[in-house]
C-alpha atoms as a PDB file:
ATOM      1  CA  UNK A   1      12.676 -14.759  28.043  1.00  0.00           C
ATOM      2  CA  UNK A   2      14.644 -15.355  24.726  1.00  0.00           C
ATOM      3  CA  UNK A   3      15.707 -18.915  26.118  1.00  0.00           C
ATOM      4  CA  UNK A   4      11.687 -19.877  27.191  1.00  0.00           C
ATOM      5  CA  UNK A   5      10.694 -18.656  23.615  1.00  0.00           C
ATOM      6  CA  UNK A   6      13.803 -21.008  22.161  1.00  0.00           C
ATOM      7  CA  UNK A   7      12.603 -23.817  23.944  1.00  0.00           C
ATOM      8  CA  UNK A   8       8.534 -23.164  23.461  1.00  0.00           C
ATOM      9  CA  UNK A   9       9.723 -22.846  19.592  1.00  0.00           C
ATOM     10  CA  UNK A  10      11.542 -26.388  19.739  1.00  0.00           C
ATOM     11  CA  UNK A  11       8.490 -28.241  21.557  1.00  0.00           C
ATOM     12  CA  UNK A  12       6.364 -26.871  19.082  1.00  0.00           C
ATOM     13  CA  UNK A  13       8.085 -28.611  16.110  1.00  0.00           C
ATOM     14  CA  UNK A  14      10.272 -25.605  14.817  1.00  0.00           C
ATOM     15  CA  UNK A  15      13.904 -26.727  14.136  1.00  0.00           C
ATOM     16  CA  UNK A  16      17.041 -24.341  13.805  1.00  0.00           C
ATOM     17  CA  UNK A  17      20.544 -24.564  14.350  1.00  0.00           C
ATOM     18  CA  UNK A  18      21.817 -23.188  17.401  1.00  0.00           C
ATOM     19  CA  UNK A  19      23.993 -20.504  15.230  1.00  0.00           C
ATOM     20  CA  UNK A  20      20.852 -19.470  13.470  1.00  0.00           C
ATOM     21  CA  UNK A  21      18.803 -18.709  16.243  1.00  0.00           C
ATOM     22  CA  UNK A  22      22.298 -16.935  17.928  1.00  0.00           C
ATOM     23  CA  UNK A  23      22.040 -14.828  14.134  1.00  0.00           C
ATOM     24  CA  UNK A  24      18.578 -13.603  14.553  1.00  0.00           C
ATOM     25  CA  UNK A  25      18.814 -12.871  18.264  1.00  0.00           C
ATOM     26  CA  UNK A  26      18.204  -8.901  18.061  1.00  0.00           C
ATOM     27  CA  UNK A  27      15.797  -9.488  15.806  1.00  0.00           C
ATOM     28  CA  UNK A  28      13.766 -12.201  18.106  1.00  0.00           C
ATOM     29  CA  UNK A  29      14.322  -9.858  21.230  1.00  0.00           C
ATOM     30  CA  UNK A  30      13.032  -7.081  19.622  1.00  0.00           C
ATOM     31  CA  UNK A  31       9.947  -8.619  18.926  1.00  0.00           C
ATOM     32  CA  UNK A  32       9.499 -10.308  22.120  1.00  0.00           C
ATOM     33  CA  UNK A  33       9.819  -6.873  23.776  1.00  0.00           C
ATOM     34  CA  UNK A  34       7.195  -5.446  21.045  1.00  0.00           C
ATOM     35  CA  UNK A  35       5.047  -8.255  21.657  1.00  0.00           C
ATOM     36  CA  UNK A  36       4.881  -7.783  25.707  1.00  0.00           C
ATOM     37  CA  UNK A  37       4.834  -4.000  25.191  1.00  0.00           C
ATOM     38  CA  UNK A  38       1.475  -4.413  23.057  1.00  0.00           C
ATOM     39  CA  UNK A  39       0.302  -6.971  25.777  1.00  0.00           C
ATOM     40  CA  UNK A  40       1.240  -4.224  28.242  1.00  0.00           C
ATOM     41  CA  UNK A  41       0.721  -0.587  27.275  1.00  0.00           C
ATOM     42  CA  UNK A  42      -1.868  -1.514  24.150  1.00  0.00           C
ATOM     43  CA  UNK A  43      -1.411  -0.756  20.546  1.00  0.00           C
ATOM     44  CA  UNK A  44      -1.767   2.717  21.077  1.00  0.00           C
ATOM     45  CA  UNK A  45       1.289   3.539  23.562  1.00  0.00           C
ATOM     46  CA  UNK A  46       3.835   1.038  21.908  1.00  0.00           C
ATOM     47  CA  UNK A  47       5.029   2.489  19.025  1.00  0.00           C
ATOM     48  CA  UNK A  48       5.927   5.261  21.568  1.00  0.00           C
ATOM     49  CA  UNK A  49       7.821   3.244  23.902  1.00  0.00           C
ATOM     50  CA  UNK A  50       9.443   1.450  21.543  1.00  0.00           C
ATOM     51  CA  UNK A  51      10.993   4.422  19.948  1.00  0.00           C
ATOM     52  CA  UNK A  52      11.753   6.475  23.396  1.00  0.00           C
ATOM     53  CA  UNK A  53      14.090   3.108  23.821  1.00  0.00           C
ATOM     54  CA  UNK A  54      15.673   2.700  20.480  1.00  0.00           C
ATOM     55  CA  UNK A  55      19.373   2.662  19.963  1.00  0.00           C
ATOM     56  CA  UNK A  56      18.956   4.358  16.541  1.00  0.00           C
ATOM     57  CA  UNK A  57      17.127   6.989  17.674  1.00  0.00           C
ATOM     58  CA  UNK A  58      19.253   7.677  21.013  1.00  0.00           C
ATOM     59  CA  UNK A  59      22.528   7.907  18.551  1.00  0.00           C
ATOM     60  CA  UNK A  60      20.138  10.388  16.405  1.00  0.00           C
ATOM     61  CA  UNK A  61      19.496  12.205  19.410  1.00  0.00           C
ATOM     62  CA  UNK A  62      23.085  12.514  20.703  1.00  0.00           C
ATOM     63  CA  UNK A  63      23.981  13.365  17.379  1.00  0.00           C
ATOM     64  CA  UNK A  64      21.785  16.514  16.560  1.00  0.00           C
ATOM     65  CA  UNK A  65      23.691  19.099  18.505  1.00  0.00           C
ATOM     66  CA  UNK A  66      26.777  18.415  16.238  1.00  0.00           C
ATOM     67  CA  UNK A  67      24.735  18.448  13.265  1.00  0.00           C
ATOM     68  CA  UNK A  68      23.056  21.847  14.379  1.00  0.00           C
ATOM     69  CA  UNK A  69      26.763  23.188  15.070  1.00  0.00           C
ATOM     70  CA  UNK A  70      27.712  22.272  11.485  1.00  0.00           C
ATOM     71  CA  UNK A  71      24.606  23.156   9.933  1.00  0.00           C
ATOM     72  CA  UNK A  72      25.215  26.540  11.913  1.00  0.00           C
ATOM     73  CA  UNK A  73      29.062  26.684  10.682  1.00  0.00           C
ATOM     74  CA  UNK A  74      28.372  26.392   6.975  1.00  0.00           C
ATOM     75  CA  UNK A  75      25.892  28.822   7.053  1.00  0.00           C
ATOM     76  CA  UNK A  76      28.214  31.292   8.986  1.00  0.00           C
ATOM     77  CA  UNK A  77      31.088  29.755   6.034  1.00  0.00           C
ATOM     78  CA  UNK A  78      28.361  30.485   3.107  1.00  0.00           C
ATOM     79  CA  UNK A  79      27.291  34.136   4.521  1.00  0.00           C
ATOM     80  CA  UNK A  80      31.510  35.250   4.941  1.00  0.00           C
ATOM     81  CA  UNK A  81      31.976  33.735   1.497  1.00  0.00           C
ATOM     82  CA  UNK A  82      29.326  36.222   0.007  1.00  0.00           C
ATOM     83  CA  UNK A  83      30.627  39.250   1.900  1.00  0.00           C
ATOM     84  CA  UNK A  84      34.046  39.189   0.814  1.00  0.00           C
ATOM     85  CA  UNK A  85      33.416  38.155  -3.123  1.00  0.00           C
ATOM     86  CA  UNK A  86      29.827  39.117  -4.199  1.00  0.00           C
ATOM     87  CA  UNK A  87      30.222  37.488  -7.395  1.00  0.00           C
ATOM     88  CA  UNK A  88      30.488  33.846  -5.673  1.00  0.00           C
ATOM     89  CA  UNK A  89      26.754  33.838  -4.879  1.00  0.00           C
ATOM     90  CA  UNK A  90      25.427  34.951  -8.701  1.00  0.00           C
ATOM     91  CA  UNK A  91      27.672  32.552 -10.052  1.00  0.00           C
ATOM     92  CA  UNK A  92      26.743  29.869  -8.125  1.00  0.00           C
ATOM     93  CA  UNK A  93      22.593  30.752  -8.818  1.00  0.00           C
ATOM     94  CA  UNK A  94      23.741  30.729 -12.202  1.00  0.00           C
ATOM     95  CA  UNK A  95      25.127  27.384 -12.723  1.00  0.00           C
ATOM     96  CA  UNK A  96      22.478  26.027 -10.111  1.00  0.00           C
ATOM     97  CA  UNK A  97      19.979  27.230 -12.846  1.00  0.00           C
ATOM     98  CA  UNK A  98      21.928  25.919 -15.478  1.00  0.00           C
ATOM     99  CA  UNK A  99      22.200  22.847 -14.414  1.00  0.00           C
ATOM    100  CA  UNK A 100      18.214  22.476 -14.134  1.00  0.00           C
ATOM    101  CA  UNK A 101      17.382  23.455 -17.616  1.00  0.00           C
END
């Protein structure tokens, strides 16, 4: 599909260098695949589809367990830090507070 569009773009009067249509590649099949999703599925269904396939937001994805587990951890880190020196915790608030004035 990329290649058709290349060529429809060229027999329409656009001119590019072969490296500059190589550079915006991603960029040109993304919106290829937006545009045929709209043609498709309709406005309403493709900002869906597009995200339930996006690379960013499947590496999000596979990334929130670990970011639960540490989120998790440094709570568990915080709560033993204030059970074995009390003190820790006010003295923290207090420059916290300090540091807003």
């Amino acid at each position: 599909m990329v290649r058709e569009y290349r060529d429809y773009l060229r027999q329409h009067g656009f001119s590019f260098t072969k490296a500059e249509f190589v550079k915006h590649n991603e960029w040109i099949r993304q919106r290829l695949r937006q545009a045929v999703l709209r043609i498709r599925f309709g406005l309403d269904e493709t900002p869906r589809l597009l995200l339930a396939t996006d690379a960013t937001v499947e590496r999000a994805l596979v990334a929130m367990p670990k970011a639960q587990a540490l989120l998790k951890s440094s709570r568990r880190s915080r709560r033993n830090a204030n059970l074995t020196n009390p003190g820790w915790c006010a003295a923290s608030e207090e420059t916290a507070a300090g540091a807003g004035r």
